[in-house]
Protein backbone atom coordinates (compact mmCIF):
# COMPACT_ATOMS: atom_id res chain seq x y z
CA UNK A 1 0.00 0.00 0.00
CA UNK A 2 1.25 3.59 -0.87
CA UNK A 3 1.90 5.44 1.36
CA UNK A 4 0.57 9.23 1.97
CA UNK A 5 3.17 11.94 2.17
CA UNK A 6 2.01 15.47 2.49
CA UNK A 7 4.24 18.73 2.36
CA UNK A 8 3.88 21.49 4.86
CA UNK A 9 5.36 24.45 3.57
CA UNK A 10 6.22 28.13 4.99
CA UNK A 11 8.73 30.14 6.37
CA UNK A 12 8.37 29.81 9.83
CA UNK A 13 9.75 32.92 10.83
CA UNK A 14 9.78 31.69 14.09
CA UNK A 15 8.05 28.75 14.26
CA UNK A 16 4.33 29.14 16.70
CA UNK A 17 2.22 27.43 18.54
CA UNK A 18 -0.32 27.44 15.90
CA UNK A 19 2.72 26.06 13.42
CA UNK A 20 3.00 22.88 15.65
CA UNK A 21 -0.68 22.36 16.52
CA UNK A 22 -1.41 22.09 12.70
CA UNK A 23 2.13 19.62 12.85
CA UNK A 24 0.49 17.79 15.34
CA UNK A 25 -2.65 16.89 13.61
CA UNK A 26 -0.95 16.82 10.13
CA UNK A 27 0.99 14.13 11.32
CA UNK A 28 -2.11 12.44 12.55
CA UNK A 29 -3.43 12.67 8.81
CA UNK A 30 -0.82 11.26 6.16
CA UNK A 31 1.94 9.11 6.46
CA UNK A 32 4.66 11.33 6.51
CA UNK A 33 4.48 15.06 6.85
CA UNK A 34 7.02 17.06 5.45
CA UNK A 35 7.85 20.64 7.00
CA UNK A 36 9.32 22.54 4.35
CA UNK A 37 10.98 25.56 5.08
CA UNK A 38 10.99 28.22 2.05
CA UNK A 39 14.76 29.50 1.72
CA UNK A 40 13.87 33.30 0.14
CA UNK A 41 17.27 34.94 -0.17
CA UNK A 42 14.60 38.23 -1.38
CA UNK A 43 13.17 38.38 2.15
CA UNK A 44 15.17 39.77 5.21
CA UNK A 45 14.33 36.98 8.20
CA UNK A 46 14.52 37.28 11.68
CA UNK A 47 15.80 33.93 12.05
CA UNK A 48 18.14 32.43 9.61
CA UNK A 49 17.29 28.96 7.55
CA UNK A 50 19.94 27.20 9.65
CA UNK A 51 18.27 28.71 13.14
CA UNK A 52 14.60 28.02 11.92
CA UNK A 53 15.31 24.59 10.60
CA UNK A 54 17.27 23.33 14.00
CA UNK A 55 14.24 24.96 16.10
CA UNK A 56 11.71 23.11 14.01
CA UNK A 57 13.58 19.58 14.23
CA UNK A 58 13.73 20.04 17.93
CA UNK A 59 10.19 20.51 17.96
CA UNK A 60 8.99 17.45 15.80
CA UNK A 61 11.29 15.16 17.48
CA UNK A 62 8.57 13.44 19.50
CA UNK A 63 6.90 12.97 16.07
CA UNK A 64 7.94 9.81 14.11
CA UNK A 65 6.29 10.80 11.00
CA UNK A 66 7.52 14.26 10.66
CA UNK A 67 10.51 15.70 9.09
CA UNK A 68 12.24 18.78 8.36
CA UNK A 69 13.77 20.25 5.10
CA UNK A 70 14.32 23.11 3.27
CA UNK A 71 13.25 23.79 -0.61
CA UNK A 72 13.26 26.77 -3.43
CA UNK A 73 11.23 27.11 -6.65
CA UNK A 74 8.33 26.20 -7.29
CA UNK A 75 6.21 23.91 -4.17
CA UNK A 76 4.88 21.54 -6.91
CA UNK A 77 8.67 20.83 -8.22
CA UNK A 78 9.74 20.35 -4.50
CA UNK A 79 6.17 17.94 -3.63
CA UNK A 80 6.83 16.08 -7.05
CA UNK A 81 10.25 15.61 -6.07
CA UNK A 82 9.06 14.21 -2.31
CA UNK A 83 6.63 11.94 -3.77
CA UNK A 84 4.26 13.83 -1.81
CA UNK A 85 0.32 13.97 -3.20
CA UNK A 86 -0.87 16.80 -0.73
CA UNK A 87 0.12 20.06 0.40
CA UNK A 88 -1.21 21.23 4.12
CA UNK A 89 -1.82 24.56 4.14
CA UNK A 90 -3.72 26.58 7.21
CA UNK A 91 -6.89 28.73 7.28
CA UNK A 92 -7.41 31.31 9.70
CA UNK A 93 -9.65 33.95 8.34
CA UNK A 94 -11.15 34.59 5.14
CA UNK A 95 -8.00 36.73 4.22
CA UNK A 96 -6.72 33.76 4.21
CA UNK A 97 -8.96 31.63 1.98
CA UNK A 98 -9.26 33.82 -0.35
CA UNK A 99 -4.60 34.08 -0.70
CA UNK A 100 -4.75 30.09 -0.10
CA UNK A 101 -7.49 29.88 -2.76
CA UNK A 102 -6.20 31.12 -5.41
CA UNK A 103 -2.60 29.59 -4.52
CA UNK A 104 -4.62 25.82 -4.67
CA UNK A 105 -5.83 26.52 -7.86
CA UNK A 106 -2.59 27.50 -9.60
CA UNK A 107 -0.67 24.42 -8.29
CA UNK A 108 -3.63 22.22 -9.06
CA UNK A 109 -3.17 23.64 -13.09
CA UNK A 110 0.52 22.96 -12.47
CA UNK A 111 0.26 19.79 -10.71
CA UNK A 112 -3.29 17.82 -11.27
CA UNK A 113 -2.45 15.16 -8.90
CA UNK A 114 -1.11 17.25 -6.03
CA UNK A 115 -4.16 17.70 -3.63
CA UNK A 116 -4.39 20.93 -1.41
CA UNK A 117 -5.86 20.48 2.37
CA UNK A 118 -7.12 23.25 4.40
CA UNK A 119 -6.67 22.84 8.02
CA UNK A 120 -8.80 25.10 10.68
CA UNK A 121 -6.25 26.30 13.24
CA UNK A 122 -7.20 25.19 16.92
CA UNK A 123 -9.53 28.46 18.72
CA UNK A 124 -6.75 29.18 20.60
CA UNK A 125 -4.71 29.97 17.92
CA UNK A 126 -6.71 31.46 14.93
CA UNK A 127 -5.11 34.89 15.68
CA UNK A 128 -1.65 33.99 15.76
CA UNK A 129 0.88 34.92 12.81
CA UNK A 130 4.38 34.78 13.00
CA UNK A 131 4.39 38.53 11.29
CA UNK A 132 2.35 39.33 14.60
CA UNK A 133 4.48 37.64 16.68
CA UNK A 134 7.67 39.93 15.59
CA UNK A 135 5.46 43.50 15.57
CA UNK A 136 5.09 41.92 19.24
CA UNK A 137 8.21 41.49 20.25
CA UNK A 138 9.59 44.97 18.53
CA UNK A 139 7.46 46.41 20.42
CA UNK A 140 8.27 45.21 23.84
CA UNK A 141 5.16 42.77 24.28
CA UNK A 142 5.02 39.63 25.87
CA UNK A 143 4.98 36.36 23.63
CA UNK A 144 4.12 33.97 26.50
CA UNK A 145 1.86 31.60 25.17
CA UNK A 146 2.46 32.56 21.18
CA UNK A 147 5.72 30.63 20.82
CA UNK A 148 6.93 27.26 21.86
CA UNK A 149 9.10 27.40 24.84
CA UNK A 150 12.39 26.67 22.62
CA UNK A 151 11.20 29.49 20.58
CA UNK A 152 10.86 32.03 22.95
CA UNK A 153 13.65 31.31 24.55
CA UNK A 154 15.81 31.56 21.13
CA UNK A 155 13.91 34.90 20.29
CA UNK A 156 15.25 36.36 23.46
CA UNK A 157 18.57 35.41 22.74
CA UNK A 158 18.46 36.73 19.13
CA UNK A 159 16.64 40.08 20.79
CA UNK A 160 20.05 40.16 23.59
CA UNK A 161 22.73 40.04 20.80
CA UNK A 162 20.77 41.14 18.03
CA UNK A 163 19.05 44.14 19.41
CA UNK A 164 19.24 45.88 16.24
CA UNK A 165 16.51 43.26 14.38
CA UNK A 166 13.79 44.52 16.67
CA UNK A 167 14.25 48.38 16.48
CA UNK A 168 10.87 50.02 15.22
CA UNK A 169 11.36 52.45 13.21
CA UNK A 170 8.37 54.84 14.05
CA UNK A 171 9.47 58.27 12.61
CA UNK A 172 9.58 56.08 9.00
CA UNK A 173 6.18 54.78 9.92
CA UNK A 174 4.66 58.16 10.36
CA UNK A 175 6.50 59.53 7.51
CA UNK A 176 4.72 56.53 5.32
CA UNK A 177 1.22 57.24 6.75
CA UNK A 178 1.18 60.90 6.31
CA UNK A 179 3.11 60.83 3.13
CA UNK A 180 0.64 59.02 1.47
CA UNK A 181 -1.63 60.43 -0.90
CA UNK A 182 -4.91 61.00 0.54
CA UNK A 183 -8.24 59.85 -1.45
CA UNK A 184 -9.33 61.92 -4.22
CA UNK A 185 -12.46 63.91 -3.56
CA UNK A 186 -14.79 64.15 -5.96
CA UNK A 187 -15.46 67.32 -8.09
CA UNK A 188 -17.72 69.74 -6.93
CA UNK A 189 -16.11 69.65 -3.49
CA UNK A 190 -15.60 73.33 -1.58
CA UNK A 191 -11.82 73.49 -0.61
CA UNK A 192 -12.99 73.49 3.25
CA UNK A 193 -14.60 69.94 2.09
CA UNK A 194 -11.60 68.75 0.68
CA UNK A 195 -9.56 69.67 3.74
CA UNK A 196 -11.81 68.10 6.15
CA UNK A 197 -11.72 64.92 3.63
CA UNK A 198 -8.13 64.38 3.96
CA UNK A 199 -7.73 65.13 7.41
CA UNK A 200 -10.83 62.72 8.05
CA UNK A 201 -8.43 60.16 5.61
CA UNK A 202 -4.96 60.54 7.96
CA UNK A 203 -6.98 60.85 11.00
CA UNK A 204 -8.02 57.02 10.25
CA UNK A 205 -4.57 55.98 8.88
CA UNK A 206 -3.13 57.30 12.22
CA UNK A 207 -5.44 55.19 14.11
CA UNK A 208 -5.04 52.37 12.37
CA UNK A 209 -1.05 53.07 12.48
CA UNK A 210 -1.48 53.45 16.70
CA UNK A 211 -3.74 50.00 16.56
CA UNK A 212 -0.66 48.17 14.50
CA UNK A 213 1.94 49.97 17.25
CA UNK A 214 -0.84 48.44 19.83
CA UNK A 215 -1.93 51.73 21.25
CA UNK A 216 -5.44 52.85 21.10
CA UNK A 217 -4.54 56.12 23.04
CA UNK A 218 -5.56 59.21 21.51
CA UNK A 219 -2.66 62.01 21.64
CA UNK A 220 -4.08 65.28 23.83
């Protein structure tokens, strides 16, 4: 009997609790799950491939079925090459589906005969990105109960000797929200309309911008 081999892939930039919980039942699924890390020499990391991939074979040990690698390219080359016939992808808001969607479809017209399966992330974890994780930590936050112990542990290492990865750079940020060109208001406007219209516009992009900083404090 063949058997099932399915590829998980991401970058895992650091690895999270809701990484491992989908590991956990993945590996409850097919056969043999494969984590595959994504090396993107484009994209500036946090942790490096070697960091992420030693973290992420530390925390599938207890797994049998599980293993960790690292591909490039195209997923459908790397699953072909795996003898893998499904990818495992997660789904944690319709943001999501609709990205995921649209990803299924193209390796589907690449690859007929690689299947794509949606996972629901645990309750507990249908927040949790690793992009949110980092904003987090740059900003001071805690991460208990976001990261695997091993993680966070690593991650406040990295943030000791590394203290220059988790500088925010907040005078850029405001410079990018106010810099950007406000909505165009339709003709027939008064000028005192228009004003009010684009400080109405940055008034919201400055709240959103203290909501991403995690401040909900109005300045006085």
């Amino acid at each position: 009997m063949k058997k099932s081999v399915a590829i998980y892939p991401g970058s895992f930039d650091p690895p999270t609790n809701g990484h491992l919980d989908l590991i956990a039942r993945g590996s409850k699924i097919f056969d043999e799950l494969v984590v595959a890390i994504l090396r993107n020499p484009e994209k500036e990391a946090l942790f490096t491939l070697g960091e992420r991939r030693r973290m992420l074979q530390a925390l599938t040990e207890p797994f049998g079925n599980v293993r960790v690698d690292t591909f490039e390219g195209l997923l459908v080359d790397y699953a072909r090459g795996q003898g893998a016939s499904a990818v495992l992808r997660g789904i944690r808001a319709i943001s999501d589906y609709e990205y995921e969607l649209q990803m299924a479809l193209m390796n589907r017209k690449l690859a007929p005969q690689l299947e794509t399966v949606f996972m629901m992330p645990a309750e507990a974890y249908s927040y949790l990105s690793s992009r949110l994780v980092k904003e987090i930590a740059r900003l001071g936050g805690s991460t208990t109960g976001l990261l695997p112990e091993l993680v966070e542990r690593r991650l406040r290492e990295k943030m000791a000797k590394e203290p220059h990865m988790f500088r925010l750079n907040q005078d850029a940020h405001r410079e990018e929200i106010n810099s950007a060109p406000p909505p165009a208001i339709p003709a027939g406007r008064t000028n005192g309309a228009k004003r009010g219209g684009q400080r109405a516009w940055r008034d919201d992009r400055r709240a959103e911008a203290r909501r991403a900083l995690g401040s909900t404090t109005k300045k006085k």
